[in-house]
N, C-alpha and C. Protein backbone atom coordinates (compact mmCIF):
# COMPACT_ATOMS: atom_id res chain seq x y z
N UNK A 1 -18.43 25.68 73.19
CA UNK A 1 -18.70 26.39 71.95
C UNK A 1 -18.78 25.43 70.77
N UNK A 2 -17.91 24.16 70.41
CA UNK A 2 -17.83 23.37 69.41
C UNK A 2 -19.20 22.74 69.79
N UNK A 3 -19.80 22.33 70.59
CA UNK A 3 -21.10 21.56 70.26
C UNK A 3 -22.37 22.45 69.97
N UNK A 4 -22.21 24.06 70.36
CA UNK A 4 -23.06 24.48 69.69
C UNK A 4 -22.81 24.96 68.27
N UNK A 5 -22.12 24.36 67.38
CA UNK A 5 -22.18 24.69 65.90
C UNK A 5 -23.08 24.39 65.33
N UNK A 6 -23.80 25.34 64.14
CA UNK A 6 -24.89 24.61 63.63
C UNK A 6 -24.80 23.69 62.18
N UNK A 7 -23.72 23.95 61.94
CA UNK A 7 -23.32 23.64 60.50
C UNK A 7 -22.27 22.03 60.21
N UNK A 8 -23.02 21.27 59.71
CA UNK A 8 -21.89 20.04 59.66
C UNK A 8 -21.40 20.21 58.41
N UNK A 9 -20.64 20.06 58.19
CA UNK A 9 -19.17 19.76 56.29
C UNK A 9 -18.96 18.37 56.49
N UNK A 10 -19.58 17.72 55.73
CA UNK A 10 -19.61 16.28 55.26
C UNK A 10 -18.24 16.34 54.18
N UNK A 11 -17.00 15.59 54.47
CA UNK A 11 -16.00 16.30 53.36
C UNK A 11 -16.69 14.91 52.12
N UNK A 12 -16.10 15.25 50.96
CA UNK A 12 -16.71 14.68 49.31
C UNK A 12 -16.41 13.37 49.01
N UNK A 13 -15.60 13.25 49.80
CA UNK A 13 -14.90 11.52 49.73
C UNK A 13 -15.73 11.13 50.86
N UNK A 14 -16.90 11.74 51.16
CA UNK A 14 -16.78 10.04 52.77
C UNK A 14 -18.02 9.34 51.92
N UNK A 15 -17.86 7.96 52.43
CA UNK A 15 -18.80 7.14 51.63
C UNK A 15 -20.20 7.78 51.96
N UNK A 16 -21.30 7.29 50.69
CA UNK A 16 -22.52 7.18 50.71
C UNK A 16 -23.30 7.44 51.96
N UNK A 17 -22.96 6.12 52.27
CA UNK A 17 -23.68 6.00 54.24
C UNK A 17 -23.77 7.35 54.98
N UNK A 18 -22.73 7.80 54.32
CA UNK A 18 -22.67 9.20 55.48
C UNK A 18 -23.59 10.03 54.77
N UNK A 19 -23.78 10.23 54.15
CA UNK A 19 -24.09 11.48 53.17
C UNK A 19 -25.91 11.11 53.89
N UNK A 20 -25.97 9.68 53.19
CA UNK A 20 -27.20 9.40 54.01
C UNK A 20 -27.82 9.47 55.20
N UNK A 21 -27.17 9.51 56.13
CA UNK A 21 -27.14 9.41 57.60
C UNK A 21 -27.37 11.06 57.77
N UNK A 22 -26.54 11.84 57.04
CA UNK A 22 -27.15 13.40 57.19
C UNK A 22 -27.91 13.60 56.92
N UNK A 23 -28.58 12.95 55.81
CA UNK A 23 -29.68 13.58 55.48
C UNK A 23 -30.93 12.96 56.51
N UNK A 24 -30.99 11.86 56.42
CA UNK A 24 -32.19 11.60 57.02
C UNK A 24 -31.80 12.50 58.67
N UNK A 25 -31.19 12.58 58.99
CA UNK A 25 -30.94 12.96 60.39
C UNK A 25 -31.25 15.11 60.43
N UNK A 26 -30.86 15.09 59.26
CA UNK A 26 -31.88 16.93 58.99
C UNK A 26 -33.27 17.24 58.78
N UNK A 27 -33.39 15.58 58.44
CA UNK A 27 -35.34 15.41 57.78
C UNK A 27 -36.02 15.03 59.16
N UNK A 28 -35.55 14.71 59.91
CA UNK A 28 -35.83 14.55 61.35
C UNK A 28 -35.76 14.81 62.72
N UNK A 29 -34.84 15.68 62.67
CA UNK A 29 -33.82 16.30 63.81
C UNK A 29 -35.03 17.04 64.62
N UNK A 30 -35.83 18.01 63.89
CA UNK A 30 -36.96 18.48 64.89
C UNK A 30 -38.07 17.23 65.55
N UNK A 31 -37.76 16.40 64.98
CA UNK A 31 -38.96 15.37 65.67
C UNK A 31 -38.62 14.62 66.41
N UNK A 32 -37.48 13.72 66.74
CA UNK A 32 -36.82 12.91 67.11
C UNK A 32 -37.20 13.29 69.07
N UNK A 33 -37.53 11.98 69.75
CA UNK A 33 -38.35 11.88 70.78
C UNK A 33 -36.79 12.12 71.32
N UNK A 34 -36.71 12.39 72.91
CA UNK A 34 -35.34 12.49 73.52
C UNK A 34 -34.63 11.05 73.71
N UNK A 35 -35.14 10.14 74.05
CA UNK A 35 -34.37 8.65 73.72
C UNK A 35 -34.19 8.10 72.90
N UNK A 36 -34.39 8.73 71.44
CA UNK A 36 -33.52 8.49 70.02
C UNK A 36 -32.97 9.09 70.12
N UNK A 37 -32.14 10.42 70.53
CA UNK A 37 -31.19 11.48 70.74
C UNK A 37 -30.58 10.61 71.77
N UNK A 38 -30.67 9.99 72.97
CA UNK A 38 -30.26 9.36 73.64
C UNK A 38 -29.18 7.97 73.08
N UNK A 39 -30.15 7.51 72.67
CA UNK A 39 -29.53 5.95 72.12
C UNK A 39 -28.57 6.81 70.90
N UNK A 40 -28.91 7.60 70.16
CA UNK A 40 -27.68 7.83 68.82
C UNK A 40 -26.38 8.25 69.31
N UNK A 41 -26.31 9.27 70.78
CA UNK A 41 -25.49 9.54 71.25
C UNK A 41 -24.26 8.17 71.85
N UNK A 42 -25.12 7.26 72.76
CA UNK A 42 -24.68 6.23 73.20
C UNK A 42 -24.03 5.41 72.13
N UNK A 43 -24.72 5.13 70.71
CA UNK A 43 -24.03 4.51 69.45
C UNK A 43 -22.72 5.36 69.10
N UNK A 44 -22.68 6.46 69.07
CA UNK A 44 -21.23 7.22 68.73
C UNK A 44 -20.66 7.45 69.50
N UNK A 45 -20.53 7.13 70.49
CA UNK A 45 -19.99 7.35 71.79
C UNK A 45 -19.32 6.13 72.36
N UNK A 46 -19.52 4.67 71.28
CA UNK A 46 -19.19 3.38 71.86
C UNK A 46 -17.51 3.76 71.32
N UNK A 47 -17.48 4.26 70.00
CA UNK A 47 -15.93 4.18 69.69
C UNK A 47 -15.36 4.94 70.10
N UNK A 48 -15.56 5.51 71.03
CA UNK A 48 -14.34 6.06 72.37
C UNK A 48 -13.93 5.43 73.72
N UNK A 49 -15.13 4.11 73.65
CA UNK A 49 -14.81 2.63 74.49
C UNK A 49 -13.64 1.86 74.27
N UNK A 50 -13.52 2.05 72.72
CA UNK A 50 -13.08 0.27 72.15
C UNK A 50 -12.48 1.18 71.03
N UNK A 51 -11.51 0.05 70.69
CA UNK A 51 -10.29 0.28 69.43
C UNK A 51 -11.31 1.05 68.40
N UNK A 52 -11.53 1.60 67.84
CA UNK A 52 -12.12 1.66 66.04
C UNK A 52 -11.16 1.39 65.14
N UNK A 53 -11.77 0.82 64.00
CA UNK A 53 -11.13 0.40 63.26
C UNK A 53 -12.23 1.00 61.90
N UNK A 54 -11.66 1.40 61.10
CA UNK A 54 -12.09 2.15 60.15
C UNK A 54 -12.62 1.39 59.18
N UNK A 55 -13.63 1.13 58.66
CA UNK A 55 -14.31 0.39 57.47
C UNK A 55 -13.42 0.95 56.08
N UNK A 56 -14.03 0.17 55.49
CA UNK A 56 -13.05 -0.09 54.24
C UNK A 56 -13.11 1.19 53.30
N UNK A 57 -14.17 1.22 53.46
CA UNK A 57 -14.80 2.66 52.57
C UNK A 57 -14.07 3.69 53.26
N UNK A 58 -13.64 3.96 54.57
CA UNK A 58 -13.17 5.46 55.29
C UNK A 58 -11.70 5.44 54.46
N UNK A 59 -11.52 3.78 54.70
CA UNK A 59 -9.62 4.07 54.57
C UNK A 59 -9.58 3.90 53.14
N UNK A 60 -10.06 3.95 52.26
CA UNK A 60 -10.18 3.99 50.37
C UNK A 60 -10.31 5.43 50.52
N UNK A 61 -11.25 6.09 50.98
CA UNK A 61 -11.18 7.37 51.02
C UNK A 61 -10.10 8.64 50.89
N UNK A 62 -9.45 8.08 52.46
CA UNK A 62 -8.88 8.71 52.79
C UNK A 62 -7.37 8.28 51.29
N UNK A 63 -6.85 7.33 51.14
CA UNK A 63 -5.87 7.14 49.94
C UNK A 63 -6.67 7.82 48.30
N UNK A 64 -7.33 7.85 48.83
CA UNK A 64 -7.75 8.37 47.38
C UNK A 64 -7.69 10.17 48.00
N UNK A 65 -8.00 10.52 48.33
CA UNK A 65 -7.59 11.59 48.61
C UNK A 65 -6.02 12.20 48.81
N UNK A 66 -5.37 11.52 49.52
CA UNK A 66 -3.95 11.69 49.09
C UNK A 66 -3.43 11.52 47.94
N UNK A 67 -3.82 10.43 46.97
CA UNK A 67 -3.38 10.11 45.90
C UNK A 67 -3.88 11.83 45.08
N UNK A 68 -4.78 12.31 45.24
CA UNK A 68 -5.44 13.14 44.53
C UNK A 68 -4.32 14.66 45.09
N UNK A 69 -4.02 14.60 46.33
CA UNK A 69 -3.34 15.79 46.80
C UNK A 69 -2.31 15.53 45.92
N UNK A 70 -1.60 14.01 45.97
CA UNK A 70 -0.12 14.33 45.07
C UNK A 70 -0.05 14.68 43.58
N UNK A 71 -1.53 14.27 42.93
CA UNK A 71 -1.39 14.67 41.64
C UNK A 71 -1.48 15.84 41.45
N UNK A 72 -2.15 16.36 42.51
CA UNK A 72 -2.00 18.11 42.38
C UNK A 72 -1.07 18.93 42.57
N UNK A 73 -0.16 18.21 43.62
CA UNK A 73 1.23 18.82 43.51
C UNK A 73 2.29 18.60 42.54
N UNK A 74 1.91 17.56 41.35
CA UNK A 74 2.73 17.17 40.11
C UNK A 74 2.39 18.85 39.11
């Protein structure tokens, strides 16, 4: 049932890249030959191989977002 959702929530803090990566990927999604669906799968699918380690931008994010929860609880 979770992979047939149709709806992605990009949350407001994730960097740029992402925001980008949705979009072009909605401007294309009907066209895309089956071995670009192939290979994108295989690219997101490597960091369940190997350690990930979060780019700099995820983990700024994510502290800035906490920082933002605690000022809201002040």
């Amino acid at each position: 049932m979770e992979a047939s959702q149709r709806k992605i929530q990009i949350p407001s803090d994730a960097p740029e890249g992402v925001f980008l990566l949705g979009y072009e990927l909605r401007k294309q999604i009907d066209h895309l030959h089956p071995s670009q669906v192939e290979a994108m799968l295989a690219i997101l699918r490597i960091s369940t191989a190997m350690k990930v380690v979060e780019p700099a931008g995820l983990q700024n994010a994510g502290r800035r977002k906490a920082l933002r929860e605690q000022e809201a609880q002040m």
